[in-house]
C-alpha atoms as a PDB file:
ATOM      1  CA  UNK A   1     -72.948   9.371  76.973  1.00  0.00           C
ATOM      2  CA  UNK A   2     -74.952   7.083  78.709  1.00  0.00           C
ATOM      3  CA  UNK A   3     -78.810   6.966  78.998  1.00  0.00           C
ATOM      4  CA  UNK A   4     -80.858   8.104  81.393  1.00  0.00           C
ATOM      5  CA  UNK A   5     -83.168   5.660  83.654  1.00  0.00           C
ATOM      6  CA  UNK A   6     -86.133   6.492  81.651  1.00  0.00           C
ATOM      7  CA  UNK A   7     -84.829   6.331  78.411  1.00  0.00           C
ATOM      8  CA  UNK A   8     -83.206   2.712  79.910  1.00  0.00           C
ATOM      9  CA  UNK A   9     -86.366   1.866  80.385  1.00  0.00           C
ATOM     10  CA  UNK A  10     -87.866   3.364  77.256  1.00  0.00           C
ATOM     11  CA  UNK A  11     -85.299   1.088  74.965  1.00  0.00           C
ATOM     12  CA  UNK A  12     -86.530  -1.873  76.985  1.00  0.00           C
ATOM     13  CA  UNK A  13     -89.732  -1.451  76.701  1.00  0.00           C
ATOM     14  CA  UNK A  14     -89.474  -0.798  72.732  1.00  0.00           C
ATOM     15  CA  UNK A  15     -87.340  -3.984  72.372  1.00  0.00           C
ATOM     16  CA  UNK A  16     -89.780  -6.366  74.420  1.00  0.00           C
ATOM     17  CA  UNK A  17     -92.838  -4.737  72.144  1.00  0.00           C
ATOM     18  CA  UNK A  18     -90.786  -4.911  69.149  1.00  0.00           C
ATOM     19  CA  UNK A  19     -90.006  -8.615  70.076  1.00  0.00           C
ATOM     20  CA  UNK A  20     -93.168  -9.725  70.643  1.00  0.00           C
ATOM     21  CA  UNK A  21     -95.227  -7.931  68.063  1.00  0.00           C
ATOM     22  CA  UNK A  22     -92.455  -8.185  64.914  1.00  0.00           C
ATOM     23  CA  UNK A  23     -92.561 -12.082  63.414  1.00  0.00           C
ATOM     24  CA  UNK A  24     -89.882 -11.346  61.397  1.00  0.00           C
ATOM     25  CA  UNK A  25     -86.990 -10.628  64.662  1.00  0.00           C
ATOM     26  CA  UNK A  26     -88.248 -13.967  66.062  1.00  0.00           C
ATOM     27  CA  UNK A  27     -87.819 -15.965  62.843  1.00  0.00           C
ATOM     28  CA  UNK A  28     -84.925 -14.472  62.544  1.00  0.00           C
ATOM     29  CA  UNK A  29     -82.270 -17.123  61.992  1.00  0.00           C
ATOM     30  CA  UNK A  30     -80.073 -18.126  64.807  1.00  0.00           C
ATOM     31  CA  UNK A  31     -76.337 -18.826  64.366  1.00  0.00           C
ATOM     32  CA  UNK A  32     -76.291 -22.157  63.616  1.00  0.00           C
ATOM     33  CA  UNK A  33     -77.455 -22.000  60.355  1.00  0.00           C
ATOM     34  CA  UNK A  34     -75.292 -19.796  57.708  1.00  0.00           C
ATOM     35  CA  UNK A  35     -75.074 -19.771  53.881  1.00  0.00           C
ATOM     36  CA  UNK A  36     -72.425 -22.043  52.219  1.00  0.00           C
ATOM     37  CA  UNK A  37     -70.499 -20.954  49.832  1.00  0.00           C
ATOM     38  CA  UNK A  38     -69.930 -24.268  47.953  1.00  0.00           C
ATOM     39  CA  UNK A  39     -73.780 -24.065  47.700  1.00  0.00           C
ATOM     40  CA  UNK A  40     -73.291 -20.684  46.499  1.00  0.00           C
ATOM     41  CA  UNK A  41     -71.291 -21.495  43.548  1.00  0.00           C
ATOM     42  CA  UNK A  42     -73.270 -24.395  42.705  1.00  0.00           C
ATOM     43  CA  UNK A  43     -76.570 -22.487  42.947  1.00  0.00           C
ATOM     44  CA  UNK A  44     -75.136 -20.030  40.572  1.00  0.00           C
ATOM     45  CA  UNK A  45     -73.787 -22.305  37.924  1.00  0.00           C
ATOM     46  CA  UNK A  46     -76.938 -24.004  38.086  1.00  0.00           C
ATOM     47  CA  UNK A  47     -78.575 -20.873  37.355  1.00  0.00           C
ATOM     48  CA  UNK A  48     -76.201 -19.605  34.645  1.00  0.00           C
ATOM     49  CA  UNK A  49     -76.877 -23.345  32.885  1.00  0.00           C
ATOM     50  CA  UNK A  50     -80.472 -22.930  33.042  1.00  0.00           C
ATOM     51  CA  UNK A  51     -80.400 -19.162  31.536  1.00  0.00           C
ATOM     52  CA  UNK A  52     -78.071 -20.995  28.494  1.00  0.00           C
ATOM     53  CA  UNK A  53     -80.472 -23.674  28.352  1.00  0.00           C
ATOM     54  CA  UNK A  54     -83.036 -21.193  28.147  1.00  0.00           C
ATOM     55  CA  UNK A  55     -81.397 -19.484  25.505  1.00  0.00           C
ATOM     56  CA  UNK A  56     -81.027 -22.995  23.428  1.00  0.00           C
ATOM     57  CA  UNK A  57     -84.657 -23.397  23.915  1.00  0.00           C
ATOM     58  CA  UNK A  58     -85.458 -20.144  21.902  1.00  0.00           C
ATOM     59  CA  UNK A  59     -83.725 -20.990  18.993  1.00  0.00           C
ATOM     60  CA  UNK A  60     -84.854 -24.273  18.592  1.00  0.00           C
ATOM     61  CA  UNK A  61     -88.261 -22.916  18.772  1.00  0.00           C
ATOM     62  CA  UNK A  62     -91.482 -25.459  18.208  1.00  0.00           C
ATOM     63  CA  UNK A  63     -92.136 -28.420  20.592  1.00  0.00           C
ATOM     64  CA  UNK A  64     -88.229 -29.130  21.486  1.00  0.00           C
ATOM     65  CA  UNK A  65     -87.684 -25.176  22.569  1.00  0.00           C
ATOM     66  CA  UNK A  66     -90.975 -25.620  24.948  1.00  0.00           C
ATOM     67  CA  UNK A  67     -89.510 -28.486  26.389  1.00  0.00           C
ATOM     68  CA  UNK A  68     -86.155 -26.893  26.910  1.00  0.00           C
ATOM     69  CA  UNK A  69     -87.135 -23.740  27.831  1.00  0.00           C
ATOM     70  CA  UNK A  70     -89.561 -25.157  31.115  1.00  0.00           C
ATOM     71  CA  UNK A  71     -86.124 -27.557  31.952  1.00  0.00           C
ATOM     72  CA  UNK A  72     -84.102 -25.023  32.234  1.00  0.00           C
ATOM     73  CA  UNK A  73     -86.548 -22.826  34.384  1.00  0.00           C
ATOM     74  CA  UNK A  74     -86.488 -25.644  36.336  1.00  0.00           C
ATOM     75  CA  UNK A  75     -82.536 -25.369  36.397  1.00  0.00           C
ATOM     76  CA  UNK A  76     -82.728 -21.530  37.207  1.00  0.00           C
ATOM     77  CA  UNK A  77     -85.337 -22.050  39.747  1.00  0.00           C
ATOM     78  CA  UNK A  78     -83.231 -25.069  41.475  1.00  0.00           C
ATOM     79  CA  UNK A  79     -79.942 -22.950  41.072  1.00  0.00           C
ATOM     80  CA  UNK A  80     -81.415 -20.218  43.002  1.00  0.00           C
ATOM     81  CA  UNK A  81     -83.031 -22.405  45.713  1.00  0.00           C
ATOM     82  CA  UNK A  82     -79.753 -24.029  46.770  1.00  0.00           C
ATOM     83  CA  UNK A  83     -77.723 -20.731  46.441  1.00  0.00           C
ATOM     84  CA  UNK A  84     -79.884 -19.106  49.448  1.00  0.00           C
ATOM     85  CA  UNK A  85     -80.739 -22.440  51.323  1.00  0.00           C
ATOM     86  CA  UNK A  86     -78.788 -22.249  54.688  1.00  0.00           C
ATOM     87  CA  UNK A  87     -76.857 -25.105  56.267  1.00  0.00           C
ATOM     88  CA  UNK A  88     -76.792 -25.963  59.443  1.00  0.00           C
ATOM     89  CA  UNK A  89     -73.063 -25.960  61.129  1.00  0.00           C
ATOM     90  CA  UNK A  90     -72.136 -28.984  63.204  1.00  0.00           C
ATOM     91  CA  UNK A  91     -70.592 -27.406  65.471  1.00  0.00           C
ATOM     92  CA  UNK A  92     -72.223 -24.482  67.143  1.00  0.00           C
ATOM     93  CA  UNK A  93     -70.491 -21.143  66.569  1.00  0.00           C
ATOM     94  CA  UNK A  94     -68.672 -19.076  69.379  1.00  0.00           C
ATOM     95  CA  UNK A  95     -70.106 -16.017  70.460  1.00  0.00           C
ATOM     96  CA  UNK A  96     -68.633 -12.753  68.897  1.00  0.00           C
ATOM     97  CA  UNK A  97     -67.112 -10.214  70.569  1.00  0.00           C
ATOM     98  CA  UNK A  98     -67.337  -6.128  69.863  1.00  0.00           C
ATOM     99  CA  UNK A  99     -64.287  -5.382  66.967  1.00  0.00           C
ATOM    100  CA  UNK A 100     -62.645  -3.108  68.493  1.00  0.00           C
ATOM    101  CA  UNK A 101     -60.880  -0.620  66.612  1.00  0.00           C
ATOM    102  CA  UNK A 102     -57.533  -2.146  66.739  1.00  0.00           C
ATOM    103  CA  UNK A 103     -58.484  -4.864  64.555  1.00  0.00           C
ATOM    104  CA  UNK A 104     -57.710  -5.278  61.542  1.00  0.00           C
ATOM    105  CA  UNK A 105     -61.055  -6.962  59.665  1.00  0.00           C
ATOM    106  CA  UNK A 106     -63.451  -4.613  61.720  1.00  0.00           C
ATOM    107  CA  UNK A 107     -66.784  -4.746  60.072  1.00  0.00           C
ATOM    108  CA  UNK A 108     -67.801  -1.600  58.478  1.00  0.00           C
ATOM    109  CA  UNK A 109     -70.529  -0.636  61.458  1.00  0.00           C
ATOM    110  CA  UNK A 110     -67.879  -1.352  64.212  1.00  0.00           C
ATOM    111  CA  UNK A 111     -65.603   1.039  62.410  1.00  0.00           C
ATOM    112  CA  UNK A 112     -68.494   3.648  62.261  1.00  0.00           C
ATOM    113  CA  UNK A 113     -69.136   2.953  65.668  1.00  0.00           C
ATOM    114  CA  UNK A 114     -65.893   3.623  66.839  1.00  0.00           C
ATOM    115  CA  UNK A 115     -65.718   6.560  64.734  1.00  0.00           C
ATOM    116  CA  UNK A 116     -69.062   8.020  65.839  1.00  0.00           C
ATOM    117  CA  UNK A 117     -67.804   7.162  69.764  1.00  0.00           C
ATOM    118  CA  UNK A 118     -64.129   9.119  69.280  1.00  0.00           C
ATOM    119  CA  UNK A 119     -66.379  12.081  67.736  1.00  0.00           C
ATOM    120  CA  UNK A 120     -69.016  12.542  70.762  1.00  0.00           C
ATOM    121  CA  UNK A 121     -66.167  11.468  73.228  1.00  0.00           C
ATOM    122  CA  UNK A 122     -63.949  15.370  71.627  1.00  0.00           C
ATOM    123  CA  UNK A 123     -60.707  13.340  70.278  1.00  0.00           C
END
């Protein structure tokens, strides 16, 4: 169903306010940068070393375990800092279009979309 001309203007009027006013929708990353997945898997092994390096430096206890122990925070805290670092794509990414229903990967909200659409629609 579509929207009236003062709920139109109603929705514009929230997104421009929400724009302005919310810091977090304009820092909001852009498509060019997107997680890697080779960083993923690094940043994770990196992390699992550090939590057995961590585990080493309890046992050995006294000045060696200290010494350990802050390394492989260090690890842990490094593992998880290139796990959720974006990278930036070389090439820019092409718009996407609206899944339709048709498709086979539809994203889970597309799907409820469509579902929600058939239902208000009567099929």
């Amino acid at each position: 169903m579509p929207l009236s001309e003062q709920e139109q203007r109603l929705l514009d009027e929230m997104e421009r306010h929400l724009l302005h006013n919310d810091a977090d929708v304009v820092s909001a990353p852009t498509g060019d940068r997107t997680l890697s997945y080779r960083n993923l898997v690094y940043g994770a092994l990196l992390l699992l070393a550090g939590i057995g390096g961590l585990i080493v430096g309890v046992v050995l206890g006294d000045v060696w375990g200290i010494v350990v122990g802050v390394v492989s925070f260090a690890a842990m805290l490094g593992g998880v800092m290139v796990a959720v670092t974006p990278v930036r794509r070389s090439v820019p990414a092409a718009p996407r279009e609206r899944a339709t229903s048709s498709q086979k990967h539809a994203s889970f909200m597309d799907r409820m979309n469509d579902r929600w659409d058939r239902r208000q629609d009567g099929r």
